[in-house]
Protein backbone atom coordinates (compact mmCIF):
# COMPACT_ATOMS: atom_id res chain seq x y z
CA UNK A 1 147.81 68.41 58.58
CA UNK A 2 146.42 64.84 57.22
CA UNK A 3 143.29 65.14 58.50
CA UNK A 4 142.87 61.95 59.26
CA UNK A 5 139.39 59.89 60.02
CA UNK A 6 140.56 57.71 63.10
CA UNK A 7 137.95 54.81 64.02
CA UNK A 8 138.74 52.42 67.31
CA UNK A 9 136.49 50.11 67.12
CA UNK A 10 138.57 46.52 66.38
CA UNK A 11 139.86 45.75 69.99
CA UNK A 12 140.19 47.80 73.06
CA UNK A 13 142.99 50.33 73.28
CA UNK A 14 144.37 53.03 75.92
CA UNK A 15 144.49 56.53 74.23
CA UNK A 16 147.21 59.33 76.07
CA UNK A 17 148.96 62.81 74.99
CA UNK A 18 153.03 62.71 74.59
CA UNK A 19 154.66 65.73 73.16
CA UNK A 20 151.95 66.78 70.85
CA UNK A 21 150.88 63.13 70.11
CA UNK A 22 148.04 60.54 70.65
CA UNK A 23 149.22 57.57 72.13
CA UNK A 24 147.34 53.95 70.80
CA UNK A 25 148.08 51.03 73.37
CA UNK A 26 145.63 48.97 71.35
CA UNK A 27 145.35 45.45 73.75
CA UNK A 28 147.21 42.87 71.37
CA UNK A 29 149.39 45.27 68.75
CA UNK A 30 152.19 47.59 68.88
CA UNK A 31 151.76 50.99 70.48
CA UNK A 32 150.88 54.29 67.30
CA UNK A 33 151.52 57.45 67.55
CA UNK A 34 150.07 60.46 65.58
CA UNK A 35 150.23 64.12 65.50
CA UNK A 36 147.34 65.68 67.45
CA UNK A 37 147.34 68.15 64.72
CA UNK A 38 147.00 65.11 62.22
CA UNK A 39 143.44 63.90 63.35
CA UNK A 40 140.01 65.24 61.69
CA UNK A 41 137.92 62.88 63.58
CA UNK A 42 138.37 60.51 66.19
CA UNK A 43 135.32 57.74 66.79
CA UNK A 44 135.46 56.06 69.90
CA UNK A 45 133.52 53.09 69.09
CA UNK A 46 135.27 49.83 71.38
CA UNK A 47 133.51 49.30 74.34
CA UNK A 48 137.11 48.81 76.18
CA UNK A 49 138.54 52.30 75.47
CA UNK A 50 140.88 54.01 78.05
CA UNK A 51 141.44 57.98 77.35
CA UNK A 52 142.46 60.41 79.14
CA UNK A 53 141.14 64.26 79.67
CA UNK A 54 144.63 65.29 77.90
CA UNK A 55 143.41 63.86 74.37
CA UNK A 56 140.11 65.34 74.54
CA UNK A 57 141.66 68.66 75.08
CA UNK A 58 144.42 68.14 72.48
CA UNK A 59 142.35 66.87 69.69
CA UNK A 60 139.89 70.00 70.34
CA UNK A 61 142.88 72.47 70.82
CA UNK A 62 143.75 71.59 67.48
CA UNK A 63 140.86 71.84 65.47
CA UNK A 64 139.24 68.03 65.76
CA UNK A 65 136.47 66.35 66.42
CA UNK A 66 135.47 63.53 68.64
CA UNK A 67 132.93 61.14 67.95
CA UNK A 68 131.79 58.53 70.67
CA UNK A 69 129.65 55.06 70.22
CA UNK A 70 126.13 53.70 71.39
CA UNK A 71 126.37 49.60 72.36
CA UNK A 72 125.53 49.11 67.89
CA UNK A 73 128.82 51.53 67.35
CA UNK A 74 127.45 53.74 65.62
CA UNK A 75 128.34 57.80 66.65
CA UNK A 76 125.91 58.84 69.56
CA UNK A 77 127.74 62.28 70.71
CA UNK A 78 130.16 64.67 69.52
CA UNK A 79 132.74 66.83 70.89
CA UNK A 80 133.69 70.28 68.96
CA UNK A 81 136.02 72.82 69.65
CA UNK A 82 134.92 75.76 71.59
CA UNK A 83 136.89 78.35 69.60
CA UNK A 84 137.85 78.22 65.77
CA UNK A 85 138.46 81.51 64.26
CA UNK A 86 140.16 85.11 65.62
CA UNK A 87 137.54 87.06 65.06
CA UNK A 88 135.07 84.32 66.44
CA UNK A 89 132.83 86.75 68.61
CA UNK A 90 132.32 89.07 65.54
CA UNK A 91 131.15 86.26 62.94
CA UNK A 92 129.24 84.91 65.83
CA UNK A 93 126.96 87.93 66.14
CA UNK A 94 126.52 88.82 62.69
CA UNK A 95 125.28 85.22 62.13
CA UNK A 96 122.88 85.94 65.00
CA UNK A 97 121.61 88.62 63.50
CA UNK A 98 121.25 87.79 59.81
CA UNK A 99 118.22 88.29 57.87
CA UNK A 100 115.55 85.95 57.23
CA UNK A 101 116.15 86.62 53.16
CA UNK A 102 119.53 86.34 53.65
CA UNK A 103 118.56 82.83 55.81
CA UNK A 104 116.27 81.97 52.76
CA UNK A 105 118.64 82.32 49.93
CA UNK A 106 121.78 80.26 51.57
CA UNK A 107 119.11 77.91 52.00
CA UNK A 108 118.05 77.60 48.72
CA UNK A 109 121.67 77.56 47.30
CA UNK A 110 121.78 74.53 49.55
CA UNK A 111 118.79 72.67 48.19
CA UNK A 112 119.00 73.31 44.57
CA UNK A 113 123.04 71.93 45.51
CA UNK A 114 121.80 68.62 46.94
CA UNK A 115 118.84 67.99 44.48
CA UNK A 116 121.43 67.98 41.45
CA UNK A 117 123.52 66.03 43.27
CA UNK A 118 121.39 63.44 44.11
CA UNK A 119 120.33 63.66 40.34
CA UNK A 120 123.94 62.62 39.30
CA UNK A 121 123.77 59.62 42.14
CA UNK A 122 120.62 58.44 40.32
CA UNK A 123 122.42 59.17 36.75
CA UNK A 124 125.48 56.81 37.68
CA UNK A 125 123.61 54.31 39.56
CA UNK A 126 120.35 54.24 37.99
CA UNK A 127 120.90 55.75 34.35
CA UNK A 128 118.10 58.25 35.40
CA UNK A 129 117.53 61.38 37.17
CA UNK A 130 113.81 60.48 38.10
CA UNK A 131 113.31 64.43 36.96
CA UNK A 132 114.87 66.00 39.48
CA UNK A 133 116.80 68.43 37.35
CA UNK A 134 113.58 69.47 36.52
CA UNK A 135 112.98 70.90 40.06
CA UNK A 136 116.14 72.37 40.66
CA UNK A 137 115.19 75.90 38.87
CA UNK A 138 111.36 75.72 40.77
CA UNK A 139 113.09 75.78 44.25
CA UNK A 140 112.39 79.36 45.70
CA UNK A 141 114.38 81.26 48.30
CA UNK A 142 113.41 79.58 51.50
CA UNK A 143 112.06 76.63 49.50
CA UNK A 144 108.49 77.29 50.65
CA UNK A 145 107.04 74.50 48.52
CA UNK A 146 109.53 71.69 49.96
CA UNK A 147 110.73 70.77 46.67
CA UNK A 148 113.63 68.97 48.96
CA UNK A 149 111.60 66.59 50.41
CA UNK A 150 109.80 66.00 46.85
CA UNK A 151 113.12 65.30 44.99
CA UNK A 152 113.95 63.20 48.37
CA UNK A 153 110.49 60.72 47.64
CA UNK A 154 111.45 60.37 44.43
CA UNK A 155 115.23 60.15 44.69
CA UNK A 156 115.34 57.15 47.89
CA UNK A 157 112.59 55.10 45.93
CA UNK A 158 114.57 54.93 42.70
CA UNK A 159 118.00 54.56 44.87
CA UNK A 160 116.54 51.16 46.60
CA UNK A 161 114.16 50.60 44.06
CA UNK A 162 112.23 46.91 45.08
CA UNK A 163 114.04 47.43 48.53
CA UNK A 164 110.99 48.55 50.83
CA UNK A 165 113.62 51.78 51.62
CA UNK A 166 112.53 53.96 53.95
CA UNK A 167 114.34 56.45 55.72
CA UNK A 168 115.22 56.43 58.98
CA UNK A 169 117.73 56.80 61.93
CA UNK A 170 115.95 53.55 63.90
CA UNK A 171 115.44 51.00 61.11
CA UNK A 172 118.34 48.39 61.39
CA UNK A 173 118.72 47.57 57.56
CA UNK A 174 120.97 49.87 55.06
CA UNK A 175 120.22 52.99 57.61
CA UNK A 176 123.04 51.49 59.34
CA UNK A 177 124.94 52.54 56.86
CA UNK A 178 124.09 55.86 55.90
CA UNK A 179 123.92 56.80 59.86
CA UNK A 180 127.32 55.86 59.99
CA UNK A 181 128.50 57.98 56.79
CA UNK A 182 126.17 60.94 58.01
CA UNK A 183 127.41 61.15 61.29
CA UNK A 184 131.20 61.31 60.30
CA UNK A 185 130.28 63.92 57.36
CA UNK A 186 128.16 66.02 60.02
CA UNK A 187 131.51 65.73 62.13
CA UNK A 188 133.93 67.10 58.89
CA UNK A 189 131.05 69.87 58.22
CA UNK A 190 130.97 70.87 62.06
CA UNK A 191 134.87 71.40 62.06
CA UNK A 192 135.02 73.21 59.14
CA UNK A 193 131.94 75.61 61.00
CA UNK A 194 134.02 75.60 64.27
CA UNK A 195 137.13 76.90 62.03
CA UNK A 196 135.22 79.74 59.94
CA UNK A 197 134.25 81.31 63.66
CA UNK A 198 130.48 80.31 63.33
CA UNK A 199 128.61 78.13 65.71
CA UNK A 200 127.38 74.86 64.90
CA UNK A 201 124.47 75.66 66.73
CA UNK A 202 122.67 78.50 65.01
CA UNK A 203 121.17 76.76 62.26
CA UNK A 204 119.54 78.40 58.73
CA UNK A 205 117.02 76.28 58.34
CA UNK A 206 117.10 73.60 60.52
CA UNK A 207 115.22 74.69 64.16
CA UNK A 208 114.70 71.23 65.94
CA UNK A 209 115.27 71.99 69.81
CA UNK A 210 116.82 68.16 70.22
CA UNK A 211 119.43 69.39 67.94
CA UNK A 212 122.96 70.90 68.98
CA UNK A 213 124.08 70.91 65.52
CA UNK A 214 121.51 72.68 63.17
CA UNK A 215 124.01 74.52 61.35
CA UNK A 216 125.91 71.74 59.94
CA UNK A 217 122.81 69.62 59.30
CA UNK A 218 121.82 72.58 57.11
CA UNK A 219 125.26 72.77 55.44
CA UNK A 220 126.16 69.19 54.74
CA UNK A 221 122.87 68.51 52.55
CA UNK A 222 124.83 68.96 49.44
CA UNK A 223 127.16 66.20 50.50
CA UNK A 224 124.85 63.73 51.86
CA UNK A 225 124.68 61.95 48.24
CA UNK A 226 128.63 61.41 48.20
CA UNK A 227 127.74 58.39 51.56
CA UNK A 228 124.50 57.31 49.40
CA UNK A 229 126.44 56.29 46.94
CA UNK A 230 129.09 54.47 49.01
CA UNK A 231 125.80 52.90 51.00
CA UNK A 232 124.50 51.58 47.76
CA UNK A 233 127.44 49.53 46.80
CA UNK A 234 127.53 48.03 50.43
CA UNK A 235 124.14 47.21 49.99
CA UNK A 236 124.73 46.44 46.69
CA UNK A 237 127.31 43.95 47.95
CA UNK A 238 126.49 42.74 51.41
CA UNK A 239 123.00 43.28 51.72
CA UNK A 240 121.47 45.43 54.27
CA UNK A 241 122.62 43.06 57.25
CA UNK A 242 126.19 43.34 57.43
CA UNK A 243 128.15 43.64 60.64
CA UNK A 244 129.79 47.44 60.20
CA UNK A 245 133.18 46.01 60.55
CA UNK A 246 136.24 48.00 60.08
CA UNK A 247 136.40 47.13 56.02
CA UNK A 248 132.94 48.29 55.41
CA UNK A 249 133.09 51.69 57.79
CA UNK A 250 136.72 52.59 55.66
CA UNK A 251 134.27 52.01 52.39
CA UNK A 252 131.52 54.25 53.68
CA UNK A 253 134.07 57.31 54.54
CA UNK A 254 136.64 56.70 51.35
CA UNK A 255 134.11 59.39 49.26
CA UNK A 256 135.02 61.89 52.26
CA UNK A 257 138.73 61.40 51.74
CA UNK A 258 139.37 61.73 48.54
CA UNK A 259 140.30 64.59 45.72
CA UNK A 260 137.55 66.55 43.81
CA UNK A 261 137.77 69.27 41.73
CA UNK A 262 136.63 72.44 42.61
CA UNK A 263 137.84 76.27 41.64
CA UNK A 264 140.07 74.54 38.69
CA UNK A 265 142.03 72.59 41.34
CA UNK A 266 141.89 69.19 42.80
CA UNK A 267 141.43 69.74 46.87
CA UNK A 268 140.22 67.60 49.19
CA UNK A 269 136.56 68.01 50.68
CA UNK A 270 138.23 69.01 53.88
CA UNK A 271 139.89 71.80 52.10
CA UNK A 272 136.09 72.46 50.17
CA UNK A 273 134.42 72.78 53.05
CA UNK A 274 136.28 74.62 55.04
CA UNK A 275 135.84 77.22 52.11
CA UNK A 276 132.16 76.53 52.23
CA UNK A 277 132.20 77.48 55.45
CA UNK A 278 134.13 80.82 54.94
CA UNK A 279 131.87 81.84 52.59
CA UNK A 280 128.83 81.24 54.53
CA UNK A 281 130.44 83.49 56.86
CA UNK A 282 131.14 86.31 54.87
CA UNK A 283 127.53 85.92 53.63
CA UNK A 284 126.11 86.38 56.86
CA UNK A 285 128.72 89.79 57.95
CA UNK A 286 127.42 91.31 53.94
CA UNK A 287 130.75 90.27 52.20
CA UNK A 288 129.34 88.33 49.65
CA UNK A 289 125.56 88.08 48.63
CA UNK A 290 125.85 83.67 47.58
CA UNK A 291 127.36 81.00 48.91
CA UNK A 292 130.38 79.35 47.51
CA UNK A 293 129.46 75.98 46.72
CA UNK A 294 130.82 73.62 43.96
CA UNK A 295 128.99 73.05 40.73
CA UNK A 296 127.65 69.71 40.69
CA UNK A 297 126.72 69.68 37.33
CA UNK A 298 130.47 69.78 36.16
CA UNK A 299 133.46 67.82 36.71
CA UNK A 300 134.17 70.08 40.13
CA UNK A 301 131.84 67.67 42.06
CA UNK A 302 133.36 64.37 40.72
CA UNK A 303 136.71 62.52 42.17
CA UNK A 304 139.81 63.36 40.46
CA UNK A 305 141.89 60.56 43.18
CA UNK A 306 141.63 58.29 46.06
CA UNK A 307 143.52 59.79 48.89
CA UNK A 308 145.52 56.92 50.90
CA UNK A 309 144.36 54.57 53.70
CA UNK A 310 143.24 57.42 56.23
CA UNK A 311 141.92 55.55 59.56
């Protein structure tokens, strides 16, 4: 498997299943073919797309995810697979039934894990953490004092420092660009749930009734920094106004496709979190008491290569 991020959005296209393949008829270029089995995500973002029922079934038979557009093109909806994992039902229940301290301590595995990695964004980009190593040993199971959304004040005003920054899905400035990151990360982080048996849907912390996907909002805060820091370059170098165009969207996902290091090997963050995931799930059946998650204070969470053009 490639696991490939797949984005039609430059020109109208037909999409079909052949012998284990998706079919491209893009309008004015030569017909592609890939392995169903190939595809991690596929965003339907053209206006003028054509699919049929077959690839929605194949791409979820085989483990993928499909993303489809609003009129801006950015992701709107998402299509997971329905089962992942042989002992689905099992892991299912017991992550019904877990604890609230067992809820509570994943959770604050997953904080401390996002505040020192937005402390290294600020490090490379800024030359200063703003003090939020400081907080990372204050943050409490459950993180009843909300030390996340403290390091979060501090981290996005020092990130877009003189930039007005603020936030949000609706504003139409560099959100654009971090909505478009987040949603194809939430998409990787929801596949690698769907594979580990669990359900996307049962979240740890995250309880918001418009939400489908709790779980992997919970379990992608670690990675969210990796599209900040591909947002602040665009920003950096196109300003907050730039049409997401094919170039840009391929900058925004390249930190999702390439090589990091983590358990002495170089794997790719498919490969990470799909053992992310595993672990959450023998955390919640009494396996293991933590979850595995890399150490972003060491070389683990840092690039070690660029994989290839991927879309």
């Amino acid at each position: 498997m490639r696991n490939r991020i797949l984005d039609i959005s430059q020109e109208g296209a037909g999409l079909s299943v052949k012998h284990s393949n998706l079919e491209i008829r893009p309008a004015s270029s030569e017909e592609t073919r890939l392995p169903l089995g190939d595809i991690a995500v596929l965003i339907l973002a053209h206006p003028a797309i054509h699919i049929t029922q077959a690839v929605l079934a194949g791409i979820g038979g085989a483990g993928g995810i499909v993303l489809t557009c609003d009129s801006a093109r950015l992701p709107s909806a998402m299509q997971i697979p329905m089962v992942g994992h042989h002992v689905q039902g099992e892991r299912v229940a017991a992550q019904a039934a877990a604890s609230i301290p067992t809820r509570k301590r994943v959770w604050k595995q997953i904080v401390r894990a996002k505040i020192v990695h937005q402390a290294q964004v600020l490090d490379d980009l800024r030359g200063v953490d703003m003090g939020l190593l400081n907080l990372v040993s204050k943050v409490r199971s459950g993180d009843p004092d909300n030390l996340e959304a403290t390091a979060a004040r501090r981290y996005w005003q020092a990130l877009f420092e003189g930039a007005g920054f603020r936030r949000s899905r609706e504003i139409p400035d560099v959100n654009r660009y971090l909505n478009y990151g987040y949603a194809v990360l939430r998409a990787l982080v929801a596949r690698a749930i769907c594979s580990a048996g669990l359900l996307p849907s049962l979240g740890l912390h995250h309880h918001n009734k418009y939400d489908p996907f709790p779980l992997a909002d919970d379990l992608m805060e670690p990675w969210r920094p990796l599209v900040d820091h591909a947002a602040w370059h665009m920003n950096d170098q196109h300003g907050p106004d730039a049409p997401l165009g094919p170039e840009l969207k391929s900058a925004l996902v390249a930190p999702l496709l390439r090589r990091y290091r983590f358990e002495s090997e170089d794997r790719t963050l498919f490969d990470i979190l799909s053992r992310v995931a595993a672990s959450l799930a023998a955390t919640l059946m009494g396996e293991r008491k933590d979850l595995l998650l890399p150490n972003f204070r060491s070389n683990c969470a840092k690039p070690v290569a660029a994989s290839g053009p991927n879309q």
